[in-house]
Protein backbone atom coordinates (compact mmCIF):
# COMPACT_ATOMS: atom_id res chain seq x y z
CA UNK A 1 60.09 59.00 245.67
CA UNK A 2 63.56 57.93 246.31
CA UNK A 3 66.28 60.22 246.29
CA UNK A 4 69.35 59.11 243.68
CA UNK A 5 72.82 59.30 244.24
CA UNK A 6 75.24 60.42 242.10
CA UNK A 7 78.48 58.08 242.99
CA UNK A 8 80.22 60.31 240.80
CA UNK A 9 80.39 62.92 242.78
CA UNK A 10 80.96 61.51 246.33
CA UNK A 11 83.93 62.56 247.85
CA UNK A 12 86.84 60.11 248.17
CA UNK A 13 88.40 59.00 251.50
CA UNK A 14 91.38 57.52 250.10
CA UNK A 15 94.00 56.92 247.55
CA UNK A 16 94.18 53.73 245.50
CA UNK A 17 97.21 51.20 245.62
CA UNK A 18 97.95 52.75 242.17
CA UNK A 19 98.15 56.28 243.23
CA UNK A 20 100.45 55.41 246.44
CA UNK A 21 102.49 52.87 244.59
CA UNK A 22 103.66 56.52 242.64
CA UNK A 23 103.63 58.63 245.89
CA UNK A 24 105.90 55.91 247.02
CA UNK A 25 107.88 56.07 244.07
CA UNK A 26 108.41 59.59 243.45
CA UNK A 27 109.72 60.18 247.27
CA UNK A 28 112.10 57.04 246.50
CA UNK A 29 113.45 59.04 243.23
CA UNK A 30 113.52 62.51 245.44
CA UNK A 31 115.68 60.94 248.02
CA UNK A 32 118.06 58.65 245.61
CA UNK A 33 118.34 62.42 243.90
CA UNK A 34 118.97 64.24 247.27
CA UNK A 35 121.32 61.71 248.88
CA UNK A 36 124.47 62.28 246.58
CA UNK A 37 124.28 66.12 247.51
CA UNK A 38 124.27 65.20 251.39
CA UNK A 39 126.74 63.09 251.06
CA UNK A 40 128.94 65.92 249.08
CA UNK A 41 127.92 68.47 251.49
CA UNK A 42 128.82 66.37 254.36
CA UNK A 43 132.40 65.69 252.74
CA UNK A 44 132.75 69.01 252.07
CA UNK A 45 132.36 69.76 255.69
CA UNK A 46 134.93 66.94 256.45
CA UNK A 47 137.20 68.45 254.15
CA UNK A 48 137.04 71.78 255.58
CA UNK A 49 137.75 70.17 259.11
CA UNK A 50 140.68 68.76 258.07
CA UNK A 51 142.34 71.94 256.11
CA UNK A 52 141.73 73.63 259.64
CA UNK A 53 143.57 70.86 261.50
CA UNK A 54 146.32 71.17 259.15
CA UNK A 55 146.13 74.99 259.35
CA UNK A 56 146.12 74.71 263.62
CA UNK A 57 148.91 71.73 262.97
CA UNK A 58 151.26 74.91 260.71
CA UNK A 59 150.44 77.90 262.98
CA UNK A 60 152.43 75.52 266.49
CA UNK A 61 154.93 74.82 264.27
CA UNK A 62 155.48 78.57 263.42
CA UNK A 63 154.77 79.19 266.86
CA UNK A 64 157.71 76.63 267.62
CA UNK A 65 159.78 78.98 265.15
CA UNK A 66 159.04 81.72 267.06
CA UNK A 67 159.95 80.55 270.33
CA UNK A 68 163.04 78.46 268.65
CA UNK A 69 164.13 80.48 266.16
CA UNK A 70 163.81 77.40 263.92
CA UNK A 71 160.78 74.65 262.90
CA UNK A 72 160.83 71.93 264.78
CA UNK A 73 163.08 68.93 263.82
CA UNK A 74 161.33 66.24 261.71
CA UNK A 75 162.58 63.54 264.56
CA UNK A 76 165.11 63.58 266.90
CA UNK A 77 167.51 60.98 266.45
CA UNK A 78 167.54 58.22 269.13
CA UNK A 79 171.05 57.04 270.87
CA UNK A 80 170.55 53.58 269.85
CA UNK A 81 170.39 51.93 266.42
CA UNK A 82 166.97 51.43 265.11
CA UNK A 83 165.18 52.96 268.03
CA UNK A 84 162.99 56.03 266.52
CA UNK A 85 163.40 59.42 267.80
CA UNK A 86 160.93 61.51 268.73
CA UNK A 87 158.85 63.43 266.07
CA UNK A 88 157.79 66.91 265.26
CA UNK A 89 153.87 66.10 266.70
CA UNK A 90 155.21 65.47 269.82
CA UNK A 91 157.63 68.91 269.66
CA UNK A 92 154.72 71.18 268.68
CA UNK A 93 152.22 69.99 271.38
CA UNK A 94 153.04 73.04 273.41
CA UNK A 95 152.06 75.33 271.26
CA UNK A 96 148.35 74.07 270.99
CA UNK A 97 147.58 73.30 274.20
CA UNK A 98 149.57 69.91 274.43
CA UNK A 99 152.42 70.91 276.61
CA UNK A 100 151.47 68.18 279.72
CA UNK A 101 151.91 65.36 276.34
CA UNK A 102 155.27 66.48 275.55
CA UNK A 103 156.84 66.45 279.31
CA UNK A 104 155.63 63.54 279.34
CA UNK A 105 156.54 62.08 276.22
CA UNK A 106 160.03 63.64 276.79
CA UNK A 107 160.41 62.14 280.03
CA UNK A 108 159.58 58.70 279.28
CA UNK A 109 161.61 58.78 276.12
CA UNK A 110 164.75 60.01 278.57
CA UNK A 111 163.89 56.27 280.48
CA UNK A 112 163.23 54.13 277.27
CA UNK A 113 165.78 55.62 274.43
CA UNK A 114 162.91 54.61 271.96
CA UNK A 115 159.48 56.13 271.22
CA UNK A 116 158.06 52.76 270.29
CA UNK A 117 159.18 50.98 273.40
CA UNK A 118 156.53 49.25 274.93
CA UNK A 119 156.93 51.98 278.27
CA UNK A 120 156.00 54.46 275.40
CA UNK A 121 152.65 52.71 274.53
CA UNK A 122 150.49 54.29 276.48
CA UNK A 123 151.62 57.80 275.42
CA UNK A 124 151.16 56.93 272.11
CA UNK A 125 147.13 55.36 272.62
CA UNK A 126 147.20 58.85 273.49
CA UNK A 127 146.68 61.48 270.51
CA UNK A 128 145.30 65.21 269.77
CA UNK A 129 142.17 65.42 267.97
CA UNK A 130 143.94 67.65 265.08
CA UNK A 131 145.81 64.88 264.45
CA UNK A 132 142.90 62.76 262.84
CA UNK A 133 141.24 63.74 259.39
CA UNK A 134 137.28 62.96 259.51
CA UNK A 135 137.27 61.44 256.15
CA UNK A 136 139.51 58.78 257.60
CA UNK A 137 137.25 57.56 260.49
CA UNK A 138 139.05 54.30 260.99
CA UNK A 139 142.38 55.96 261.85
CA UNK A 140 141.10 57.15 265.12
CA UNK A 141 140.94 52.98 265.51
CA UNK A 142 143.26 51.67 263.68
CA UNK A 143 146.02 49.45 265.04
CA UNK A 144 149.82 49.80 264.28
CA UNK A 145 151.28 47.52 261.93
CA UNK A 146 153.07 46.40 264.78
CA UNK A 147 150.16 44.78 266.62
CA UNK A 148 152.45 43.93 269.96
CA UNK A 149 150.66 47.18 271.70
CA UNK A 150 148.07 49.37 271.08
CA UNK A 151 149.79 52.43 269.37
CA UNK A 152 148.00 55.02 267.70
CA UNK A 153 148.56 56.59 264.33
CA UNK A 154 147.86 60.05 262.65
CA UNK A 155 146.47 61.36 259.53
CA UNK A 156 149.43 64.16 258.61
CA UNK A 157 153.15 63.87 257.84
CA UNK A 158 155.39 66.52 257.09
CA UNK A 159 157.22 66.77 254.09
CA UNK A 160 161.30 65.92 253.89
CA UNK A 161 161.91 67.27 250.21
CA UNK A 162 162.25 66.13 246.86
CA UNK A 163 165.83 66.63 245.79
CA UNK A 164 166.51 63.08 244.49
CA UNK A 165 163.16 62.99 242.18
CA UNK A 166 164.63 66.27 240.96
CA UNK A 167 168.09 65.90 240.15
CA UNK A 168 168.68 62.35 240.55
CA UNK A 169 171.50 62.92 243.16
CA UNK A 170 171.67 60.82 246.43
CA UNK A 171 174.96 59.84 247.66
CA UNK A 172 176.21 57.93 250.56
CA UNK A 173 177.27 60.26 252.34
CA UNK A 174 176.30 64.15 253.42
CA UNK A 175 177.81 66.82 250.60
CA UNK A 176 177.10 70.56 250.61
CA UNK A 177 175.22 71.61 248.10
CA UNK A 178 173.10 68.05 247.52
CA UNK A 179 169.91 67.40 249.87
CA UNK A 180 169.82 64.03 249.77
CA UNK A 181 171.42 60.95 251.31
CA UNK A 182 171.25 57.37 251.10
CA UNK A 183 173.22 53.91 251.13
CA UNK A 184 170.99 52.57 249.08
CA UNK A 185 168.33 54.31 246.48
CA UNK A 186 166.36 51.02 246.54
CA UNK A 187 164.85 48.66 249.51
CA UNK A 188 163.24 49.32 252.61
CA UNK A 189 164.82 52.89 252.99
CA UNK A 190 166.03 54.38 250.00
CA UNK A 191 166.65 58.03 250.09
CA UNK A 192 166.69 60.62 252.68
CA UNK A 193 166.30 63.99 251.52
CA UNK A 194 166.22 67.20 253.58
CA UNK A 195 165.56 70.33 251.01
CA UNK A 196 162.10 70.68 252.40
CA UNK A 197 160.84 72.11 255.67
CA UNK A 198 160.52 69.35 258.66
CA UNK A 199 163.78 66.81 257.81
CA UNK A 200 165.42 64.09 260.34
CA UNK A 201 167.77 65.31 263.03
CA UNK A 202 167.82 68.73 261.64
CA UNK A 203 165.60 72.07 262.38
CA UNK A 204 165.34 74.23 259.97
CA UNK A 205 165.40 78.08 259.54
CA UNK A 206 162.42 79.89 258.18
CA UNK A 207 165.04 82.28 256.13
CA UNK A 208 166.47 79.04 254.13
CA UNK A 209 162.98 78.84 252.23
CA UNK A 210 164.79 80.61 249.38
CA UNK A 211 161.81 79.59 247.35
CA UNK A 212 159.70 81.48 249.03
CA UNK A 213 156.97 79.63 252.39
CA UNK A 214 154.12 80.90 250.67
CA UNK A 215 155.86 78.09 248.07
CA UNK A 216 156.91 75.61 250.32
CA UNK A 217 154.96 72.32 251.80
CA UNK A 218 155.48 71.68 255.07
CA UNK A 219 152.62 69.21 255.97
CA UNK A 220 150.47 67.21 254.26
CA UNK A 221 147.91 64.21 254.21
CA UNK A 222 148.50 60.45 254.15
CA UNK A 223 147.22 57.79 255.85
CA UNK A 224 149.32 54.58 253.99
CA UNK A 225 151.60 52.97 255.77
CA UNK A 226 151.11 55.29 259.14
CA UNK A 227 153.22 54.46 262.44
CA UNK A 228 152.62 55.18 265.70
CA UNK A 229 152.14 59.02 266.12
CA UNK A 230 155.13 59.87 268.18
CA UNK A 231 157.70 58.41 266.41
CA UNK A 232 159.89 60.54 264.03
CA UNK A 233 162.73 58.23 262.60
CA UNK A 234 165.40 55.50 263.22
CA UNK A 235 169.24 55.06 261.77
CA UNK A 236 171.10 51.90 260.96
CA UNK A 237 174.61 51.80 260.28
CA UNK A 238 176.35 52.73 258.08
CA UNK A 239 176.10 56.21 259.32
CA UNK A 240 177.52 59.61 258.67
CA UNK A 241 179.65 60.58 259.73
CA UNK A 242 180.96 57.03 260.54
CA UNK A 243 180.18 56.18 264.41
CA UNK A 244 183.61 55.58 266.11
CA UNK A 245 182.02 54.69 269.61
CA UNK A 246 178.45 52.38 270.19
CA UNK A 247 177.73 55.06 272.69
CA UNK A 248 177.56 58.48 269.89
CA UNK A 249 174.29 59.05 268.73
CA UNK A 250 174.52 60.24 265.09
CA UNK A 251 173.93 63.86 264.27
CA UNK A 252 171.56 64.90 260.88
CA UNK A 253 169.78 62.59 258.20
CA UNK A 254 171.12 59.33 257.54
CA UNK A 255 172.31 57.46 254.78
CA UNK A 256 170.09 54.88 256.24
CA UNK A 257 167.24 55.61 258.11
CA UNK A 258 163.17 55.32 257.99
CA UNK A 259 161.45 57.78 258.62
CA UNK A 260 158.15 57.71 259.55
CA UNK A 261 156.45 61.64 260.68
CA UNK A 262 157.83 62.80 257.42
CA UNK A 263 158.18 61.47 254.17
CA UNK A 264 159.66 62.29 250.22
CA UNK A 265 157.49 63.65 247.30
CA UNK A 266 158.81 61.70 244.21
CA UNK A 267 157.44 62.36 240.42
CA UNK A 268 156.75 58.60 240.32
CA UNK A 269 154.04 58.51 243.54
CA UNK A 270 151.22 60.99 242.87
CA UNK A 271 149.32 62.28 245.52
CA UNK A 272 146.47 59.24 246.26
CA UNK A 273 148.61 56.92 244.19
CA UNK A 274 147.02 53.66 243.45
CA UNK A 275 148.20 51.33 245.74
CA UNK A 276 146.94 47.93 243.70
CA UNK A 277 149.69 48.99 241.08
CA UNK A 278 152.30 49.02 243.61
CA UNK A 279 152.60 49.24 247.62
CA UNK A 280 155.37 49.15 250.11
CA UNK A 281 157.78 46.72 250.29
CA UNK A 282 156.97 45.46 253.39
CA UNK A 283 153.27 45.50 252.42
CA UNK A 284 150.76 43.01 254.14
CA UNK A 285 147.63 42.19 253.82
CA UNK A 286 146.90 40.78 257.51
CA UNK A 287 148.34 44.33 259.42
CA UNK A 288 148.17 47.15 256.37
CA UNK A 289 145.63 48.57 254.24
CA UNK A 290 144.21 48.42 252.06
CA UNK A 291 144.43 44.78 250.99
CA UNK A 292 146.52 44.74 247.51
CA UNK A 293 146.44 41.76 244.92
CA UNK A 294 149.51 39.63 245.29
CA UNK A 295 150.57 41.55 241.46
CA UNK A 296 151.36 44.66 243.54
CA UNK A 297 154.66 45.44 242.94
CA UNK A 298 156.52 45.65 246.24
CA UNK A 299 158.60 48.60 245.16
CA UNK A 300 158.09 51.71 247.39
CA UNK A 301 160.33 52.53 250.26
CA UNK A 302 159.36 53.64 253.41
CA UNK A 303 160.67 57.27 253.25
CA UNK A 304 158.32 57.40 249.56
CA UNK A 305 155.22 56.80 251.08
CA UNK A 306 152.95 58.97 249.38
CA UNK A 307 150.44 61.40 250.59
CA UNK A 308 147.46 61.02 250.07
CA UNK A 309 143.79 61.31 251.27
CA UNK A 310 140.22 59.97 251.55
CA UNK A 311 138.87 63.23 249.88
CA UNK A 312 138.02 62.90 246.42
CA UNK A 313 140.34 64.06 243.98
CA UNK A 314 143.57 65.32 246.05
CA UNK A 315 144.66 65.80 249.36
CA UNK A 316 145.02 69.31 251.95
CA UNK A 317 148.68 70.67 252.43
CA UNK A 318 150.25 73.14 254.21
CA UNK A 319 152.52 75.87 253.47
CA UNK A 320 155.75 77.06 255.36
CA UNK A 321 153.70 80.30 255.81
CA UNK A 322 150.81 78.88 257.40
CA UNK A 323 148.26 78.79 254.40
CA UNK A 324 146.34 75.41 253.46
CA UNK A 325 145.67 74.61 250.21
CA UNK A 326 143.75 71.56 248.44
CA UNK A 327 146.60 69.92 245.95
CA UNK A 328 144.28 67.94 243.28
CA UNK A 329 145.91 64.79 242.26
CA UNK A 330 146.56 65.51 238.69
CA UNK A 331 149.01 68.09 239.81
CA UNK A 332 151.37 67.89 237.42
CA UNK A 333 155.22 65.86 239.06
CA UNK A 334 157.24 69.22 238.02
CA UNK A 335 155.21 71.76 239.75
CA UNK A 336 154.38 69.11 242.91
CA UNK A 337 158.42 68.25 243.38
CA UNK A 338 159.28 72.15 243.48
CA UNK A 339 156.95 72.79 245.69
CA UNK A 340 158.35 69.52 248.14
CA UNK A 341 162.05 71.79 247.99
CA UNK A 342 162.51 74.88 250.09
CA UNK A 343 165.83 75.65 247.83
CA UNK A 344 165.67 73.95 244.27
CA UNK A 345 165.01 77.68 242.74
CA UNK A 346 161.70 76.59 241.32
CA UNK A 347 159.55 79.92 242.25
CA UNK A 348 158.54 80.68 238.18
CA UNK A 349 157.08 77.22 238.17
CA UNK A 350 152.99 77.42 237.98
CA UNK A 351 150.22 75.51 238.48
CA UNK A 352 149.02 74.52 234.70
């Protein structure tokens, strides 16, 4: 007699299509689940990297202080008309292991007058790594506006002050008591204020924080509208006080000047301001970014340039004391202008 088999009990071998059709589906729902969290964990990390270059970037320029007796100066001003100074990231390189940069840098600015002449080019293809946030991977490529040589930019600029967003004060001319200076309040430069920490031509004491470091920006994010790394600022005539001789090289911030390692807070550019609803004045599409429709209003000067970042939500700053913190971009304009002035007597102000 022949033995029967009971097919429903043989072991299987294999799954059906069906059954890896929803293998196959399930690992494609874990992952599209999963990848948002890497991707928030690795920003996250990137995020933290960059607070800690802007926290090594603040302890040189204390440890400038400390040697100086003052922060470093915002820029230098150069001897001739519109040549740019040398700026604070170049001054602070000593104190983070950069010293060989700035003799350099120094001495070639001593031959060319100008830290964008074309003998400073290849200094400034040359850059610290602290200088670059990791959210902003292209900066480490990216190409000054000014394509006639390779210059490098930088992710951080310090912060000038805030005094004409605040009191609507900016004459032409340098007046004690008022931070701010300007021939014009609209254009290409607008105004120039110095109440904040790291201002053209200048340096400026620790003790004249009357508002306290630990309330103070000194440094913070952008990446719009970045020049090359080592260049602080340039002056145009008219000047102050009024140049007698071609050969004087103007002393303090300018009526008229750009400058470009340090830049305003203003109540009317939030921090990662939207650049499609307006952009710089020089804006264009073929050498900035990012690429703006033509209704962009071409309003914002270059010494407004906001800060900003590629982290979501705000941007890092730091303190005249040293500390980071992460500004979110809803901050409201009254409590983000005080805390642009080292003097405006805006301590009691909080965060809402």
């Amino acid at each position: 007699m022949g033995v029967v088999t009971n097919r429903a009990f043989r072991p299987r071998t294999a799954f059906t299509l069906v059954e890896l059709l929803v293998v196959i589906a399930i690992i494609g729902i874990l992952v599209a689940l999963l990848l948002p969290a890497v991707q928030a964990a690795r920003e996250s990390a990137r995020r933290l990297s960059c607070g800690n270059n802007l926290k090594n970037i603040a302890l040189a320029c204390l440890n400038y202080e400390s040697a100086h007796g003052t922060l470093p100066p915002g820029s230098v001003n150069a001897a001739g008309e519109q040549q740019s100074g040398l700026g604070w990231p170049v001054w602070i390189l000593p104190f983070c292991e950069g010293s060989v940069v700035t003799e350099l840098a120094i001495n070639q600015f001593s031959k060319q007058g100008d830290a964008y002449a074309a003998g400073m080019d290849e200094l400034n293809r040359m850059i610290m790594p602290m200088y670059y946030c990791p959210s902003d991977p292209e900066m480490r490529y990216q190409r000054e506006k000014f394509l006639t040589a390779d210059r490098r930019q930088m992710s951080y600029a310090g912060v000038s002050g805030s005094y004409y967003s605040r009191t609507g004060q900016c004459p032409n001319q340098r007046k004690t008591g008022i931070y701010c200076v300007a021939n014009s309040l609209t254009g290409t430069f607008a105004n120039n204020n110095y109440d904040g920490l790291l201002i053209q031509d200048w340096t400026v004491k620790l003790k004249s924080a009357s508002d306290g470091t630990s309330n103070t920006l000194m440094l913070g994010e952008r990446w719009y509208g970045a020049r090359a790394w080592m260049a602080g600022a340039y002056w145009r005539r008219p000047t102050y006080p009024a140049l007698l001789s071609s050969t004087v090289t103007p002393e303090g911030p300018q009526p008229v000047a750009a400058n470009f390692s340090m830049k305003n807070i203003t109540a009317k550019l939030p921090i990662n301001h939207d650049f499609n609803v307006s952009c710089y004045v020089g804006h264009d599409n073929a050498t900035d970014r990012p690429p703006v429709p033509d209704t962009s209003a071409r309003t914002i000067s270059v010494n407004d340039l906001p800060f900003g970042s590629f982290h979501m939500g705000g941007a890092n700053f730091a303190y005249g004391d040293g500390s980071v913190a992460f500004l979110t971009e809803d901050i409201s304009s009254a409590v983000y202008t005080a805390k642009a002035s080292r003097n405006g007597g805006e301590v009691d102000v909080q965060v809402p």
